[in-house]
C-alpha atoms as a PDB file:
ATOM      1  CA  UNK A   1       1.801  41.729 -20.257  1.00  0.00           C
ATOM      2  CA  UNK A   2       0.299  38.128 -20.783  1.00  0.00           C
ATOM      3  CA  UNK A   3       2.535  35.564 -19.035  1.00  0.00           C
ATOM      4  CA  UNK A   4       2.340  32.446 -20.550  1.00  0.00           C
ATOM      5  CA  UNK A   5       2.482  29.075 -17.709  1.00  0.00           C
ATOM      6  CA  UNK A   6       5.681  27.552 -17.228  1.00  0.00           C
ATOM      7  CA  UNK A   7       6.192  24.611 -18.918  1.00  0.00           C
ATOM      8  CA  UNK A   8       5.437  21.281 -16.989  1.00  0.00           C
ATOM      9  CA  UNK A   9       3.288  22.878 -14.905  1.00  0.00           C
ATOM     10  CA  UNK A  10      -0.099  20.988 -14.014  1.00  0.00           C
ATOM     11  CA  UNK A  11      -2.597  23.648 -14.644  1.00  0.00           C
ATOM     12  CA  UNK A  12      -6.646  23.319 -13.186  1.00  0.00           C
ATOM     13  CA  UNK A  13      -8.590  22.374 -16.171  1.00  0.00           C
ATOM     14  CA  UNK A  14     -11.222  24.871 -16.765  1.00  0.00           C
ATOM     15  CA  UNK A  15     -14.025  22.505 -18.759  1.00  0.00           C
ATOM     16  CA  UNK A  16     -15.166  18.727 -18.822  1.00  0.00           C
ATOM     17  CA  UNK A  17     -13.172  18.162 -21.829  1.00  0.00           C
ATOM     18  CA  UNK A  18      -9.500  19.662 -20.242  1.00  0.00           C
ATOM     19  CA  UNK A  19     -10.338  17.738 -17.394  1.00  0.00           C
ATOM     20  CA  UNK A  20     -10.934  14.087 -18.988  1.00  0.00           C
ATOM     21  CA  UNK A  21      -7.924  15.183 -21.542  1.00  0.00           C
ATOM     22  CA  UNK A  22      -5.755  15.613 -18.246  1.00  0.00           C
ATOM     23  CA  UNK A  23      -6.918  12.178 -16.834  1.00  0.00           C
ATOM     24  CA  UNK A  24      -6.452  10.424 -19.839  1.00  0.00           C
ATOM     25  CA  UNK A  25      -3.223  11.912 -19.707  1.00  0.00           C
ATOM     26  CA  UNK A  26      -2.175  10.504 -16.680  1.00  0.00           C
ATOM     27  CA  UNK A  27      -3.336   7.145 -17.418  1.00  0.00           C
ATOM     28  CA  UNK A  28      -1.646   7.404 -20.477  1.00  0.00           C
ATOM     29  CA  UNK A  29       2.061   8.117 -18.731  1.00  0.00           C
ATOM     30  CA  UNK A  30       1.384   5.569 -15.943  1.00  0.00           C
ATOM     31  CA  UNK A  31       0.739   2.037 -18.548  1.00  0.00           C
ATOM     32  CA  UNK A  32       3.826   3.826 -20.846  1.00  0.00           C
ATOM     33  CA  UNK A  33       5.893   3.513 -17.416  1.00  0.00           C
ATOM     34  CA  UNK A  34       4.555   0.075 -16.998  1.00  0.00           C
ATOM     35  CA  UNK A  35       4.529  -1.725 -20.495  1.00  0.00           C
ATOM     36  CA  UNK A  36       7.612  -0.389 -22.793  1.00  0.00           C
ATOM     37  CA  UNK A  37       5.521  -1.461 -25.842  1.00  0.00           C
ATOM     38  CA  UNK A  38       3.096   1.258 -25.121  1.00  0.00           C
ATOM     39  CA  UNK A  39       4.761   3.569 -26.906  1.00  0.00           C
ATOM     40  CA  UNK A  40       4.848   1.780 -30.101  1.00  0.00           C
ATOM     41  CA  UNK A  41       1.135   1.037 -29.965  1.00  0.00           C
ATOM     42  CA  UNK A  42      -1.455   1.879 -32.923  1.00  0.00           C
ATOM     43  CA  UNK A  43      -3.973   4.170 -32.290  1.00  0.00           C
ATOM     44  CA  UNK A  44      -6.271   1.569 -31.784  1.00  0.00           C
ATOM     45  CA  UNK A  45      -4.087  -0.620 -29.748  1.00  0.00           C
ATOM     46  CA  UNK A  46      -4.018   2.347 -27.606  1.00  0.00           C
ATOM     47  CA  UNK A  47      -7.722   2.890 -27.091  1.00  0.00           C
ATOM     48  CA  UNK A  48      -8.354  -0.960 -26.301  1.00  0.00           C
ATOM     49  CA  UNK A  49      -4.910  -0.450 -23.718  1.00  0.00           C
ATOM     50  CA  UNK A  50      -7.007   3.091 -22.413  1.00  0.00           C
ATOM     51  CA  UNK A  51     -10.069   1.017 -21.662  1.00  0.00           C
ATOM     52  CA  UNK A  52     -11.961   3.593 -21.959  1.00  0.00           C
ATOM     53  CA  UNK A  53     -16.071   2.417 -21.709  1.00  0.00           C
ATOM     54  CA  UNK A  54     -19.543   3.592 -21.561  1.00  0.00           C
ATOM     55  CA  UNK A  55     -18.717   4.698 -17.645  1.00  0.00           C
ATOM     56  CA  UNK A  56     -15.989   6.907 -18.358  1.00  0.00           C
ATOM     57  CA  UNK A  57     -18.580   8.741 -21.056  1.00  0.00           C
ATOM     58  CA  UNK A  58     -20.786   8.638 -18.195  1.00  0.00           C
ATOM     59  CA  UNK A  59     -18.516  10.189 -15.956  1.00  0.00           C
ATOM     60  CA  UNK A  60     -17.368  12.988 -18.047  1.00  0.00           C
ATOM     61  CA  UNK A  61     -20.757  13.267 -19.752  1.00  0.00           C
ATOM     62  CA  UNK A  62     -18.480  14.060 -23.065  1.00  0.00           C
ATOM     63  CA  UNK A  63     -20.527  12.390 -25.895  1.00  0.00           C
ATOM     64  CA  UNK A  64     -18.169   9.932 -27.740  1.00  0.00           C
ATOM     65  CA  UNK A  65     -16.683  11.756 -30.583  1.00  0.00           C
ATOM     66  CA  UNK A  66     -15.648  13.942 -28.072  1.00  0.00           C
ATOM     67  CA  UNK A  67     -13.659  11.298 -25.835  1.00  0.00           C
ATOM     68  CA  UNK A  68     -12.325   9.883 -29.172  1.00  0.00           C
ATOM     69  CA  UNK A  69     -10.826  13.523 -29.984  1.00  0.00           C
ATOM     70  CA  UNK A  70      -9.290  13.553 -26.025  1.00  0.00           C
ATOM     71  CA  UNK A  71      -8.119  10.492 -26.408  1.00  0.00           C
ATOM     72  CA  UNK A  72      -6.365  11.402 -30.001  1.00  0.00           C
ATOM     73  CA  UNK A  73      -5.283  14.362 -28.285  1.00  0.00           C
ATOM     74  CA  UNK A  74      -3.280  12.203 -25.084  1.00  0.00           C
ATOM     75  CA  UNK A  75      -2.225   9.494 -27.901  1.00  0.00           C
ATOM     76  CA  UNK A  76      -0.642  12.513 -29.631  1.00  0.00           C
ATOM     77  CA  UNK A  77       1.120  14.100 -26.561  1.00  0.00           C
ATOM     78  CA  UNK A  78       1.606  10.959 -24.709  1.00  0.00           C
ATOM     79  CA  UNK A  79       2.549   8.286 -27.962  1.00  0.00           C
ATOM     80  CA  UNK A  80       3.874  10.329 -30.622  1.00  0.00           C
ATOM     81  CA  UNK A  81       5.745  12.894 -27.773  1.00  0.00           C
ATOM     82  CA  UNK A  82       4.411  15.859 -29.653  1.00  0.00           C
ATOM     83  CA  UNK A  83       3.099  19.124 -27.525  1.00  0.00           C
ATOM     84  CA  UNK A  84       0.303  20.824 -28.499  1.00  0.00           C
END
């Protein structure tokens, strides 16, 4: 019987992209604790807030669309409060 993981529960990402999407994340909660208008901003308000640059593709070594589709994926969860 498959178990699914309990809700809430920080899980080890298993590839590149899980891991950047979980950082992102992060960063994500921590400026929406910090600046109440966070949570109101556009999508591209909240990429300029992310700043997110050419190191973090570095980092990651996720080619851009692929950081733009994280980061649409944390704006998503983290913005518009929906779960995946």
């Amino acid at each position: 019987m498959n178990k699914s993981p309990d809700v809430g529960k920080a899980t080890k990402p298993r590839t590149v992209y899980e891991k950047a999407v979980q950082d992102f994340t992060e960063t994500a909660q921590q400026l929406a604790r910090l600046n109440q208008h966070f949570r109101q901003a556009s999508f591209s308000e909240f990429e300029m807030l992310m700043g997110l640059d050419d190191e973090v593709l570095k980092r990651y070594g996720l080619p851009k669309p692929t950081v733009k589709r994280a980061l649409l994926e944390v704006y998503q969860t983290v913005v518009l409060n929906q779960q995946r």
